[in-house]
Structure formats: C-alpha cells, structure tokens
PDB file of N, CA and C in Angstrom:
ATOM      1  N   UNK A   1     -15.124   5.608 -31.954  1.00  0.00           N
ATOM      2  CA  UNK A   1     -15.790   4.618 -32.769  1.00  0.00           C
ATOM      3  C   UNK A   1     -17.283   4.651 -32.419  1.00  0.00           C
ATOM      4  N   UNK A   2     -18.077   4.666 -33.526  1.00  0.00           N
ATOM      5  CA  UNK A   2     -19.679   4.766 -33.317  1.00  0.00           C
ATOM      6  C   UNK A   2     -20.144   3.477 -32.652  1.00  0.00           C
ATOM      7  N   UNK A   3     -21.117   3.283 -32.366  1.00  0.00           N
ATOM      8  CA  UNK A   3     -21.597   2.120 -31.593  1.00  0.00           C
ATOM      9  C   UNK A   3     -22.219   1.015 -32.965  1.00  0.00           C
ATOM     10  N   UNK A   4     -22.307   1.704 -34.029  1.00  0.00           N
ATOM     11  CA  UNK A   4     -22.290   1.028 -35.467  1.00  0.00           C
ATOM     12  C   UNK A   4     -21.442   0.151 -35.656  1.00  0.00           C
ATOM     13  N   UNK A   5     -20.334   0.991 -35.756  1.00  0.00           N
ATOM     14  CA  UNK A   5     -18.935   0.584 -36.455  1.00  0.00           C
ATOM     15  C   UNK A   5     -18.474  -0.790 -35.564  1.00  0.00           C
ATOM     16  N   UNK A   6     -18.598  -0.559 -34.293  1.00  0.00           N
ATOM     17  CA  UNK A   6     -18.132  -1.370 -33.293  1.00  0.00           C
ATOM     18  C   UNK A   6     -19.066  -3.043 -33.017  1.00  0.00           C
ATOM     19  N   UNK A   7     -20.481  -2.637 -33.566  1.00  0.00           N
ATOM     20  CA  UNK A   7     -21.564  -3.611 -33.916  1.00  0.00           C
ATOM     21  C   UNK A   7     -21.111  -4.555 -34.999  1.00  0.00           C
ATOM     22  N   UNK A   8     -20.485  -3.702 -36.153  1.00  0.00           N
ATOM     23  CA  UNK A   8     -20.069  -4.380 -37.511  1.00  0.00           C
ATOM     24  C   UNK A   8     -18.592  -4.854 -36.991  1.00  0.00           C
ATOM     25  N   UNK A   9     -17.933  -4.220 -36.047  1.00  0.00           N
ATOM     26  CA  UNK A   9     -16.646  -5.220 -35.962  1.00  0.00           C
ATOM     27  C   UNK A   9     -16.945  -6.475 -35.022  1.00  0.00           C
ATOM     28  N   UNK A  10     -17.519  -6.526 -33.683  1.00  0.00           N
ATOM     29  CA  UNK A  10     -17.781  -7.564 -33.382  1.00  0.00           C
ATOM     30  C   UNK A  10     -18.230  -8.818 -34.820  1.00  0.00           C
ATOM     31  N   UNK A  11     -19.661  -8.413 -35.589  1.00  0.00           N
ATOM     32  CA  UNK A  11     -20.291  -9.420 -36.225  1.00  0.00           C
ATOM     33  C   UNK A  11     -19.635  -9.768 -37.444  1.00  0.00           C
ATOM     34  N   UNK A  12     -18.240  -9.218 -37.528  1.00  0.00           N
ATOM     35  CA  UNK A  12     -17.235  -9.756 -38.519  1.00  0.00           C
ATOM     36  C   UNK A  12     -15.905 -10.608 -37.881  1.00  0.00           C
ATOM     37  N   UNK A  13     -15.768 -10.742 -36.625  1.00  0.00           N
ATOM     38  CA  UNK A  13     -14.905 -11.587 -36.030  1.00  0.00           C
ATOM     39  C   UNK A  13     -13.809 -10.796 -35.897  1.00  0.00           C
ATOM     40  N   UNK A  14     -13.953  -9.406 -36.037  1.00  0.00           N
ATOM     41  CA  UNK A  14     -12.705  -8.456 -36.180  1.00  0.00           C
ATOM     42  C   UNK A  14     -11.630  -8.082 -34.758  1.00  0.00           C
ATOM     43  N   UNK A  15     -10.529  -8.443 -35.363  1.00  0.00           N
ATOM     44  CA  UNK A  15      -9.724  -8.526 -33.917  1.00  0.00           C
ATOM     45  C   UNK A  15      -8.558  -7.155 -34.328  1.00  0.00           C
ATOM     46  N   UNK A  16      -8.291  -6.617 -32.670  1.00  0.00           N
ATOM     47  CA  UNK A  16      -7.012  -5.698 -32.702  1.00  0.00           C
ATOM     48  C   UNK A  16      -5.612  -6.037 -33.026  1.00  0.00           C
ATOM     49  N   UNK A  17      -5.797  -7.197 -33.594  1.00  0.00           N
ATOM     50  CA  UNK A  17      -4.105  -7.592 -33.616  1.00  0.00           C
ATOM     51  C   UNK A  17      -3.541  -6.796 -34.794  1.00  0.00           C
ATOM     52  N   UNK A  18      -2.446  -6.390 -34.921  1.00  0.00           N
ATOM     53  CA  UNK A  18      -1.597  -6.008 -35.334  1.00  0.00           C
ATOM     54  C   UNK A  18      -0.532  -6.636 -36.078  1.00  0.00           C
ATOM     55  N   UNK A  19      -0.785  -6.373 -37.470  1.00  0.00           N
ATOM     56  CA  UNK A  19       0.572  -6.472 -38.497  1.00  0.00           C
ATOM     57  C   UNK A  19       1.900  -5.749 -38.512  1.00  0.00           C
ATOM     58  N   UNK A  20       2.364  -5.587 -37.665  1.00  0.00           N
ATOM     59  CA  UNK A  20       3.834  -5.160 -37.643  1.00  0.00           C
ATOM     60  C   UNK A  20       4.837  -5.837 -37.521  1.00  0.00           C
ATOM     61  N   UNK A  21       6.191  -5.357 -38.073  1.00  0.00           N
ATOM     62  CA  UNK A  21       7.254  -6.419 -38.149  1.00  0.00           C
ATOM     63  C   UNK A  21       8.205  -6.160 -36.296  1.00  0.00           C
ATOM     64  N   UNK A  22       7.542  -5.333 -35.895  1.00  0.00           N
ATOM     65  CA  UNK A  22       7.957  -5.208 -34.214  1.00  0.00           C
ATOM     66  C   UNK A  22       8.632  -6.447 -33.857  1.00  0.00           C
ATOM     67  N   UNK A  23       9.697  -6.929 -33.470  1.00  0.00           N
ATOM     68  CA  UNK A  23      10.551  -7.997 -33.322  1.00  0.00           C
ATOM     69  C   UNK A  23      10.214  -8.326 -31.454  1.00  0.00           C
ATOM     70  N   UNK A  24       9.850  -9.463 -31.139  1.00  0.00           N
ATOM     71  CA  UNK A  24       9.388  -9.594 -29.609  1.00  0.00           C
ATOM     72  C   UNK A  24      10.518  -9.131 -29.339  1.00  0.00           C
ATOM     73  N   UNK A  25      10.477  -9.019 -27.737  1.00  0.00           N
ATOM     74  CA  UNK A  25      11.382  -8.862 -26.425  1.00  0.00           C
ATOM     75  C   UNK A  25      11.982 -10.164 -26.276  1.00  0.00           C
ATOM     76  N   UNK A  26      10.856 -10.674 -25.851  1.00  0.00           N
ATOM     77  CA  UNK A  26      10.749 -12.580 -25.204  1.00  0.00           C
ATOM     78  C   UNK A  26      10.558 -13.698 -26.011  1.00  0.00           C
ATOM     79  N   UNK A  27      10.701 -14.666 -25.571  1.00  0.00           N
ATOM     80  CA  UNK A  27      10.340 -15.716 -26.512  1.00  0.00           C
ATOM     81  C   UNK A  27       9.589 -16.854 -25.213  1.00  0.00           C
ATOM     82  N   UNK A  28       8.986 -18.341 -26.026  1.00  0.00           N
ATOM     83  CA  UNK A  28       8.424 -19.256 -24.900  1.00  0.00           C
ATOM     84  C   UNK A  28       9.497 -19.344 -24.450  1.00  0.00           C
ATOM     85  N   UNK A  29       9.511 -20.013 -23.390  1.00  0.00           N
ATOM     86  CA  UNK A  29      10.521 -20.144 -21.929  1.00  0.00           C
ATOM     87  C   UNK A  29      11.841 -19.849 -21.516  1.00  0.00           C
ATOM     88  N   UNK A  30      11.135 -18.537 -21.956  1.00  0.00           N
ATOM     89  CA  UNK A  30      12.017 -17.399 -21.111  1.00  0.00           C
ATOM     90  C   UNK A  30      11.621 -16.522 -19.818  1.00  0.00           C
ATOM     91  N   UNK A  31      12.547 -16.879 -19.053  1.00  0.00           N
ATOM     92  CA  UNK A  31      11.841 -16.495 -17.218  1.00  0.00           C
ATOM     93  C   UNK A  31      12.177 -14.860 -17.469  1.00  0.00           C
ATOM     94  N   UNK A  32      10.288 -14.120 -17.123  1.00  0.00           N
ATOM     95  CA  UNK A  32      10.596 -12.950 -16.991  1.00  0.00           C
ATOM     96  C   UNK A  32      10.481 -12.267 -15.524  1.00  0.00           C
ATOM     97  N   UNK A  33      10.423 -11.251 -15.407  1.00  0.00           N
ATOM     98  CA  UNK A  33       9.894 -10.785 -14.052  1.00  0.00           C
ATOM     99  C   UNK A  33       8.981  -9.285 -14.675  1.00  0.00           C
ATOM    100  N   UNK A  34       7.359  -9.387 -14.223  1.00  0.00           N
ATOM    101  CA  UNK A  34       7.041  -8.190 -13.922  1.00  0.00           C
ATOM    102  C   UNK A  34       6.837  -6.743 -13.455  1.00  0.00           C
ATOM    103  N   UNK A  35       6.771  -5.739 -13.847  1.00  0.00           N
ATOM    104  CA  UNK A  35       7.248  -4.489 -13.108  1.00  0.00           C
ATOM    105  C   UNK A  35       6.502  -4.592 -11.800  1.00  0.00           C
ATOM    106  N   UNK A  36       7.255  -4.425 -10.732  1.00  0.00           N
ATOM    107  CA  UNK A  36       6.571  -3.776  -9.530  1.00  0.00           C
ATOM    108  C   UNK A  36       6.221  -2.263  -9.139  1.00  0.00           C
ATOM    109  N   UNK A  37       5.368  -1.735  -9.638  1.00  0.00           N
ATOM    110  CA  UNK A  37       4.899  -0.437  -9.787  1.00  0.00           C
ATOM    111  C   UNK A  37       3.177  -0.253  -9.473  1.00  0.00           C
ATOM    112  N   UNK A  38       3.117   1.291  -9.419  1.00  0.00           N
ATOM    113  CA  UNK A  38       2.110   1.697  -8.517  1.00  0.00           C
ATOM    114  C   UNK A  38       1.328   2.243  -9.607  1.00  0.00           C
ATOM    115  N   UNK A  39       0.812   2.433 -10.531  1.00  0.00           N
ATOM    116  CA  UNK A  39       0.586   3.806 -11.624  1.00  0.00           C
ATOM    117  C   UNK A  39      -0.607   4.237 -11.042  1.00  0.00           C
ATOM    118  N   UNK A  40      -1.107   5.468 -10.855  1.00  0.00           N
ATOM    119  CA  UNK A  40      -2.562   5.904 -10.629  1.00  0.00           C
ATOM    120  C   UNK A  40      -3.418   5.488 -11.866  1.00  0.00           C
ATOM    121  N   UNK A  41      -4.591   5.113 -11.471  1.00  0.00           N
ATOM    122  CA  UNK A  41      -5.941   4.916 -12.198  1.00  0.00           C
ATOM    123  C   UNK A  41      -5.648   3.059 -12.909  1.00  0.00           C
ATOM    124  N   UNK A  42      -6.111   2.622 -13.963  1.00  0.00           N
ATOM    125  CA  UNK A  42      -6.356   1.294 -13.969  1.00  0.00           C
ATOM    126  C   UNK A  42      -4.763   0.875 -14.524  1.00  0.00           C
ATOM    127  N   UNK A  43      -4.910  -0.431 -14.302  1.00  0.00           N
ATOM    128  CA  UNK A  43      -3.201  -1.380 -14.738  1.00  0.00           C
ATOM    129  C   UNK A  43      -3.730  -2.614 -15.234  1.00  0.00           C
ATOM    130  N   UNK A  44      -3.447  -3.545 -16.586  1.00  0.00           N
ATOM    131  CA  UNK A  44      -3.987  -4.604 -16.144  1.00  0.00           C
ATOM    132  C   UNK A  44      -3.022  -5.756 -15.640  1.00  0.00           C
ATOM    133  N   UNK A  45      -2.402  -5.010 -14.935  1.00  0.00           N
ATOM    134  CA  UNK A  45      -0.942  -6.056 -13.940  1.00  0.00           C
ATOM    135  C   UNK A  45      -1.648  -6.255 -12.695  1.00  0.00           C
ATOM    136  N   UNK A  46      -2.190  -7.232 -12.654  1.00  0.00           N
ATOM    137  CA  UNK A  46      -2.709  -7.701 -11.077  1.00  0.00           C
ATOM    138  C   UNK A  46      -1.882  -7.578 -10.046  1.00  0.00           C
ATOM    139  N   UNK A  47      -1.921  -6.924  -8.803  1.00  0.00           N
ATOM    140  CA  UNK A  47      -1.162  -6.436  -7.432  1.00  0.00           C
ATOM    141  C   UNK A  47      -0.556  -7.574  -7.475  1.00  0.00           C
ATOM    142  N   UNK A  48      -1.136  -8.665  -7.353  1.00  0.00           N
ATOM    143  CA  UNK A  48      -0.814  -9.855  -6.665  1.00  0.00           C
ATOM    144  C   UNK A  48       0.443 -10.296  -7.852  1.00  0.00           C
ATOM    145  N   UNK A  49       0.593  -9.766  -9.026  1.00  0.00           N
ATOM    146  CA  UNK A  49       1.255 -10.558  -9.718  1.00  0.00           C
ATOM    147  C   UNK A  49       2.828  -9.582  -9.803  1.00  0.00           C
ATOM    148  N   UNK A  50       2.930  -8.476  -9.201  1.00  0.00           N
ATOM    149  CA  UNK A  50       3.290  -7.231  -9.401  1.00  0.00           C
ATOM    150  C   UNK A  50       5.127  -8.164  -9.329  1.00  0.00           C
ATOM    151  N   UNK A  51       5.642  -7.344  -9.542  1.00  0.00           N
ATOM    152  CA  UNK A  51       7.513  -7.873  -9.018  1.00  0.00           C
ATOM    153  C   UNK A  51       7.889  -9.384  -9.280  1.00  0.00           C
ATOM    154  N   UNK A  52       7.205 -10.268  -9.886  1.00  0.00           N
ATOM    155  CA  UNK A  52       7.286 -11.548  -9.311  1.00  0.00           C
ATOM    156  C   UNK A  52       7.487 -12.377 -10.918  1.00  0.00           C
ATOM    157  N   UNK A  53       8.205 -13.096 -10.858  1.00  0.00           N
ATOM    158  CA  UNK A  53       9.033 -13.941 -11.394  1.00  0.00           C
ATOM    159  C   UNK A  53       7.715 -15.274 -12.680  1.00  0.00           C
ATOM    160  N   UNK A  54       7.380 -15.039 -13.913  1.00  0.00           N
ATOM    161  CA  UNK A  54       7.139 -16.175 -14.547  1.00  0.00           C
ATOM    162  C   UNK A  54       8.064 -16.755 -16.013  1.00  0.00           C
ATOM    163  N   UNK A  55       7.214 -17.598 -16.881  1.00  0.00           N
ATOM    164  CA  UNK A  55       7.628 -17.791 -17.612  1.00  0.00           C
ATOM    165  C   UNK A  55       6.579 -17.646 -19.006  1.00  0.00           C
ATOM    166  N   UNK A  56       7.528 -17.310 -20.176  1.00  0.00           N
ATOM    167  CA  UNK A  56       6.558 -16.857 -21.179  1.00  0.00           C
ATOM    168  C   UNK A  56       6.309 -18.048 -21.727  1.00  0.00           C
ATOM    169  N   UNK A  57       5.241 -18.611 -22.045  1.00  0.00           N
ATOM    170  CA  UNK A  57       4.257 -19.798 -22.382  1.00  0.00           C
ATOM    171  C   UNK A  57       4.408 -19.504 -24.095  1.00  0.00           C
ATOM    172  N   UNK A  58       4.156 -17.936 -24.495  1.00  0.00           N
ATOM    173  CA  UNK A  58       3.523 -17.909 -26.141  1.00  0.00           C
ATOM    174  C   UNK A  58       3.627 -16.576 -26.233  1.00  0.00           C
ATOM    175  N   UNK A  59       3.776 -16.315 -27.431  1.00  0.00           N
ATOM    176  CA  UNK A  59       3.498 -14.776 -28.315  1.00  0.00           C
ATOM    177  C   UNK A  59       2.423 -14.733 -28.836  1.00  0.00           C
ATOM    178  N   UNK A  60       1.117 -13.879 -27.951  1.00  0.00           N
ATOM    179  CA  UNK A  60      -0.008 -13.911 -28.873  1.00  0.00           C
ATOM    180  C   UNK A  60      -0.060 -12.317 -30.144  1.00  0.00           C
ATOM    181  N   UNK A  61       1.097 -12.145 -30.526  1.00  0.00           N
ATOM    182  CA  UNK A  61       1.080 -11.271 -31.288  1.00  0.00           C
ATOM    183  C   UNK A  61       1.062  -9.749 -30.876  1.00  0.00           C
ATOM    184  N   UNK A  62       1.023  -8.635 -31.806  1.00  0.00           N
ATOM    185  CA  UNK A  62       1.049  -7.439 -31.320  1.00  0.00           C
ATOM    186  C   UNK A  62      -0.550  -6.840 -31.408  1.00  0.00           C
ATOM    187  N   UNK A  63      -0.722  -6.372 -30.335  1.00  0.00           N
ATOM    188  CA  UNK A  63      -1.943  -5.568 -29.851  1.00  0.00           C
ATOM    189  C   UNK A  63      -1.866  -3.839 -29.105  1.00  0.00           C
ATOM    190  N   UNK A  64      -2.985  -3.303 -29.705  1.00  0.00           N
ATOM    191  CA  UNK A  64      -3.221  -1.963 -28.746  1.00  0.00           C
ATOM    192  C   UNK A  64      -2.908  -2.150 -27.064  1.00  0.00           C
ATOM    193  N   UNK A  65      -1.991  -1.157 -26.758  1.00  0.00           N
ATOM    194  CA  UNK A  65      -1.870  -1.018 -25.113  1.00  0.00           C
ATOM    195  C   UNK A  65      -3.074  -0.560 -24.673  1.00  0.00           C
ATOM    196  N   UNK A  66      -4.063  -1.075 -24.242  1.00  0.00           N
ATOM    197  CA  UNK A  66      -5.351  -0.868 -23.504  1.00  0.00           C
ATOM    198  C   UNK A  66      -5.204   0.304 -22.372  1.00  0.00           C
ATOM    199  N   UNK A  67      -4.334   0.084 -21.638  1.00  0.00           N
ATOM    200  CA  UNK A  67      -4.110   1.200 -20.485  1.00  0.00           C
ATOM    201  C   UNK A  67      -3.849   2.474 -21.529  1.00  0.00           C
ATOM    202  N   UNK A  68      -3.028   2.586 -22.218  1.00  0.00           N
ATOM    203  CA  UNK A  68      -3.210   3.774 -22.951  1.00  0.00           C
ATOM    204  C   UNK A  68      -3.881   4.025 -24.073  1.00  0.00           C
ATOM    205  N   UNK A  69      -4.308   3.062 -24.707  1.00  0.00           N
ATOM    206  CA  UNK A  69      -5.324   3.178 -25.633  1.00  0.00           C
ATOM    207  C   UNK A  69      -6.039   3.910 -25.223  1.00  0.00           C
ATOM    208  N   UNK A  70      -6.590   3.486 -23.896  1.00  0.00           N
ATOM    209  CA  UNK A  70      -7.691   4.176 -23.196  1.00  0.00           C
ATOM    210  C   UNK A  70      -8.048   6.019 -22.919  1.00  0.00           C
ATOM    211  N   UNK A  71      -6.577   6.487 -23.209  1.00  0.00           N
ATOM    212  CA  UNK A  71      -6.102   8.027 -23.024  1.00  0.00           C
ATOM    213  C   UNK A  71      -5.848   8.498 -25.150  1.00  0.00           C
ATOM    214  N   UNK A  72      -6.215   7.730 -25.913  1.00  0.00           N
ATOM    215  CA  UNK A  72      -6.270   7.940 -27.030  1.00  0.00           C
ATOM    216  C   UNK A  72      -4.602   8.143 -27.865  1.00  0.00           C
ATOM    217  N   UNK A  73      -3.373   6.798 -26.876  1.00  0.00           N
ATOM    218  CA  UNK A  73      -2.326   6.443 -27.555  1.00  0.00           C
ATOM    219  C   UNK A  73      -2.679   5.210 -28.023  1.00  0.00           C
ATOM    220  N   UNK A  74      -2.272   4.092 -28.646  1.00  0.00           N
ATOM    221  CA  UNK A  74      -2.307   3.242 -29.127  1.00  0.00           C
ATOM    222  C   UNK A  74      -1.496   2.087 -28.584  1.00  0.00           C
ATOM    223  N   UNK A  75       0.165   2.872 -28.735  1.00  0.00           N
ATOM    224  CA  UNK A  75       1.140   1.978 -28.096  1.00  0.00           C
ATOM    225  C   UNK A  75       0.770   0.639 -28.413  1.00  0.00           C
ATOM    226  N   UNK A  76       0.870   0.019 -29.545  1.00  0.00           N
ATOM    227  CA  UNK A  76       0.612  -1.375 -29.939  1.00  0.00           C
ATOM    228  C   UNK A  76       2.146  -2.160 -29.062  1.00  0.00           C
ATOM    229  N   UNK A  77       2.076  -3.448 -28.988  1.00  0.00           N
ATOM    230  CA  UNK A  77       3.252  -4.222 -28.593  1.00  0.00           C
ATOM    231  C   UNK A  77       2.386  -5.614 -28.070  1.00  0.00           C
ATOM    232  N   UNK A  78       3.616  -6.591 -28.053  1.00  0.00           N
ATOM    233  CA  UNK A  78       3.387  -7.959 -27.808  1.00  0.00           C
ATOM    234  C   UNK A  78       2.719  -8.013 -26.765  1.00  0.00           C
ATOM    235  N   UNK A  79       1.901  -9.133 -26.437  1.00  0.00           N
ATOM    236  CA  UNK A  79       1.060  -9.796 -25.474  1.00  0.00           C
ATOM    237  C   UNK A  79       1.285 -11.015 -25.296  1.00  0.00           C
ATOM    238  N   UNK A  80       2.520 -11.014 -24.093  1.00  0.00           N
ATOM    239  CA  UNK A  80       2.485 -12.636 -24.152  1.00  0.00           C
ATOM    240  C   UNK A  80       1.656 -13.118 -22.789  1.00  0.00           C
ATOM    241  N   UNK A  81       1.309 -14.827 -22.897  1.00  0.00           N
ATOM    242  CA  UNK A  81       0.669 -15.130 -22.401  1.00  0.00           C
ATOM    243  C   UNK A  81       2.268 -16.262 -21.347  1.00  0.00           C
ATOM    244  N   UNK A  82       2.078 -15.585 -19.817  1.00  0.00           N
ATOM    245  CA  UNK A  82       3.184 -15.919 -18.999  1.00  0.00           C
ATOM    246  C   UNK A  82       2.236 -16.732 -18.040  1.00  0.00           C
ATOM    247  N   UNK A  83       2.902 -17.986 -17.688  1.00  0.00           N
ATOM    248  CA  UNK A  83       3.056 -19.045 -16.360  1.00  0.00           C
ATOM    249  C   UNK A  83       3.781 -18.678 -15.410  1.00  0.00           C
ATOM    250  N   UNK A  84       2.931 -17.715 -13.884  1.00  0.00           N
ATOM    251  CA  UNK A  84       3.409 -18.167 -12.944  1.00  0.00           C
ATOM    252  C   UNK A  84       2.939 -18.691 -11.696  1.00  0.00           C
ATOM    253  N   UNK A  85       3.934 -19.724 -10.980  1.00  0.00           N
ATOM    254  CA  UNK A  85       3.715 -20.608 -10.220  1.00  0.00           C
ATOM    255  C   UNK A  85       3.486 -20.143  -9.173  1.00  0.00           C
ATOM    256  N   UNK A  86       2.209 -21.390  -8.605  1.00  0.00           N
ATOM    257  CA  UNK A  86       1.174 -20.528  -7.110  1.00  0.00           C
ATOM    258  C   UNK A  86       2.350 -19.800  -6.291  1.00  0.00           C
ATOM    259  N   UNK A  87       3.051 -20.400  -6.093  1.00  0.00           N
ATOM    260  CA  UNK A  87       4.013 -20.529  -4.987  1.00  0.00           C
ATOM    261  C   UNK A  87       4.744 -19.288  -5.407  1.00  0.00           C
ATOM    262  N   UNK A  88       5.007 -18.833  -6.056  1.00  0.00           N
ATOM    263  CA  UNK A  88       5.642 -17.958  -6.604  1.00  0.00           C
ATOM    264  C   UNK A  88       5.065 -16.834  -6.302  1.00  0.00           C
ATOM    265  N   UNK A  89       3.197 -16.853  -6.559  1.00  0.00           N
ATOM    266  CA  UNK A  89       2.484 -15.838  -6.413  1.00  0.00           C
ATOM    267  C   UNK A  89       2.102 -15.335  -4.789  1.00  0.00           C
ATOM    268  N   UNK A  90       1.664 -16.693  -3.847  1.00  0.00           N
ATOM    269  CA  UNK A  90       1.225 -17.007  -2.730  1.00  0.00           C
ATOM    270  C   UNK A  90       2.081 -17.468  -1.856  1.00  0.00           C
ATOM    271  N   UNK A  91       3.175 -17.948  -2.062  1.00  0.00           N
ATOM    272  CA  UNK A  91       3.958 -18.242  -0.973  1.00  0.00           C
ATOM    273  C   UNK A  91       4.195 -19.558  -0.353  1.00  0.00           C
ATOM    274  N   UNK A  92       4.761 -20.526   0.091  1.00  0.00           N
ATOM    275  CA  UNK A  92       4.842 -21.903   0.199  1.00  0.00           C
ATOM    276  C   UNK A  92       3.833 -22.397   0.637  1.00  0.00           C
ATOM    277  N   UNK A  93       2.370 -21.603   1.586  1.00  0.00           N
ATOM    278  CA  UNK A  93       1.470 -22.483   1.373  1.00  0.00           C
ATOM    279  C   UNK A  93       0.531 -22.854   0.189  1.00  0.00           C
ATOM    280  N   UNK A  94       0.926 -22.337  -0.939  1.00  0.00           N
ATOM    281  CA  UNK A  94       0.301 -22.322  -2.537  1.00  0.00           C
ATOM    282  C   UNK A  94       0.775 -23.687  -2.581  1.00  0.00           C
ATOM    283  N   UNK A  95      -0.031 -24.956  -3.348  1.00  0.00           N
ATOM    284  CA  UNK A  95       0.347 -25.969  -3.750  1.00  0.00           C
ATOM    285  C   UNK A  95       1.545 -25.887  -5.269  1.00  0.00           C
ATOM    286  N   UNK A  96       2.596 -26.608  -4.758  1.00  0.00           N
ATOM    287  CA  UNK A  96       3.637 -26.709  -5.990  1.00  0.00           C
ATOM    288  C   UNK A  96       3.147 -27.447  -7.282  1.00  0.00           C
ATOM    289  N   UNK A  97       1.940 -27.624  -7.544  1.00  0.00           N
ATOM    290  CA  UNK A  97       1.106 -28.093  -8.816  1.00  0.00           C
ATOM    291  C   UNK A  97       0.602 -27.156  -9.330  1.00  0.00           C
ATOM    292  N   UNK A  98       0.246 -26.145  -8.676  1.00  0.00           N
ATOM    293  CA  UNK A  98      -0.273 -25.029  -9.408  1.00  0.00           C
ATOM    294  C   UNK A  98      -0.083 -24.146 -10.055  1.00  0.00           C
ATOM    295  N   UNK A  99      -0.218 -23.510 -10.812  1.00  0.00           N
ATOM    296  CA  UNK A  99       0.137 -22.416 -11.834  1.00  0.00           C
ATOM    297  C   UNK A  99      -1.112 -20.879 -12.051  1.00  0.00           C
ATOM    298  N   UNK A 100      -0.596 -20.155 -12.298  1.00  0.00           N
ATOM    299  CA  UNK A 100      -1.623 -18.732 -13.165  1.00  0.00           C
ATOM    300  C   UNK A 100      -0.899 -18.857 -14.364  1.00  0.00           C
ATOM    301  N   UNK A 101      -1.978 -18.437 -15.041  1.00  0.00           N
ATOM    302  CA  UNK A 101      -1.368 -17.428 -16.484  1.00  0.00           C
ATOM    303  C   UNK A 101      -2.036 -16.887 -16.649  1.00  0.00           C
ATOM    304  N   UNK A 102      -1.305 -15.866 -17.065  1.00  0.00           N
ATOM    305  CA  UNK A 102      -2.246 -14.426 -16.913  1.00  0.00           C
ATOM    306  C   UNK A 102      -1.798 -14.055 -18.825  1.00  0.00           C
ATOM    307  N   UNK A 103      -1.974 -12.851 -19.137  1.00  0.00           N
ATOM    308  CA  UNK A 103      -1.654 -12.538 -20.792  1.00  0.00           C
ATOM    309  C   UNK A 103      -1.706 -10.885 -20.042  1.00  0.00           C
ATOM    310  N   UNK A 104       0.048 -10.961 -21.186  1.00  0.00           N
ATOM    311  CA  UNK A 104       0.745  -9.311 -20.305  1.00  0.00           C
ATOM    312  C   UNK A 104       1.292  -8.710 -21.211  1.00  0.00           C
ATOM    313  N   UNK A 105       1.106  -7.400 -21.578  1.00  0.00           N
ATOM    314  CA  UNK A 105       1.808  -6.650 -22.827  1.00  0.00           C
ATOM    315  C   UNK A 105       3.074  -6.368 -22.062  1.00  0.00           C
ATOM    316  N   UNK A 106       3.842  -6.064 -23.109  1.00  0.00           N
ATOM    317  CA  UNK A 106       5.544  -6.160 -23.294  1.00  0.00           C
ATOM    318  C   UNK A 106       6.097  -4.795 -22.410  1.00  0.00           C
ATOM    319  N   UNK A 107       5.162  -3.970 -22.123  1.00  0.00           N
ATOM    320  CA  UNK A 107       5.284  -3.150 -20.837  1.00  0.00           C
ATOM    321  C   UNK A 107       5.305  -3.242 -19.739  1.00  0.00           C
ATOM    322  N   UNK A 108       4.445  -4.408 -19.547  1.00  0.00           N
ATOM    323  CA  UNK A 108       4.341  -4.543 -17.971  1.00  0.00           C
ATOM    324  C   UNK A 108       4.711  -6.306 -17.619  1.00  0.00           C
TER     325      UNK A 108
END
C-alpha cells in the first residue's frame, strides 16, 4: 500500500474489519484459555497472558491476522475482546478486584 492510499484510508475513517459470514468460535462469557506457545519473531499474545484462563467480554468482529498479515497472508478471523483476572495473571498477591482485557484473534 502507497503511503497515499494509506493517507486516504486513515482520513476516511477506514477500518480492516471484515464482512464475512465466518461463524465465531466463542461467544460473551465463555471461559477461554490462551495458547501457551513460543513462536519466533513478534506475537501479539503477551508472555504474561500466555496459557492462562479468561473470559470473552465481546465479538469485535472479523479482522486481518496482523502476525501474518505482516508475512503477506491475511488470515482474517474474530477478535475478541477477553477479561482476565489479576489473580489469574499475577498470582494471589494481584488484588481480586482487578481485571486485564486485552483484544485476541481467534488464534491465539
């Protein structure tokens, strides 16, 4: 994409989401667990969040897989936006009020 094209999509509000009839995985509050995996070069699965247990909050629709987008696949799929608890992430000294949410394609 030219640095044009990409000028005119920002100043049109233009987003990657995706029209497909792709049927989710998940739905809201449904407890998932994240892959615990190593992949070489970037992930956007935070270490800290790796193996560990949340819940799906929302379906923000289907989007480009960024990690492979990035290698010139596309791999569109859901992005949901998951709640998990400090304690969950950090360990019993995490306060039991707390929460992350992070927003995670249907891969990872």
């Amino acid at each position: 994409m030219t640095l044009q094209a990409v000028a005119a999509l920002i100043a049109s509000g233009g987003s990657a989401k995706k029209e497909s009839g792709a049927a989710p995985k998940f739905h809201a509050g449904d407890r998932v667990r994240s892959k615990n995996n190593h992949p070489h070069g970037h992930t956007r699965l935070p270490r800290y969040a790796r193996g560990k247990a949340g819940v799906v909050e929302r379906d923000h629709g289907i989007f480009p897989f960024n990690d492979s987008n990035a290698h010139g696949k596309e791999n569109p799929q859901h992005v949901y936006l998951v709640r998990f608890a400090a304690r969950e992430l950090w360990g019993e000294m995490a306060s039991d009020k707390d929460s992350l949410f992070l927003d995670l394609w249907e891969d990872i």
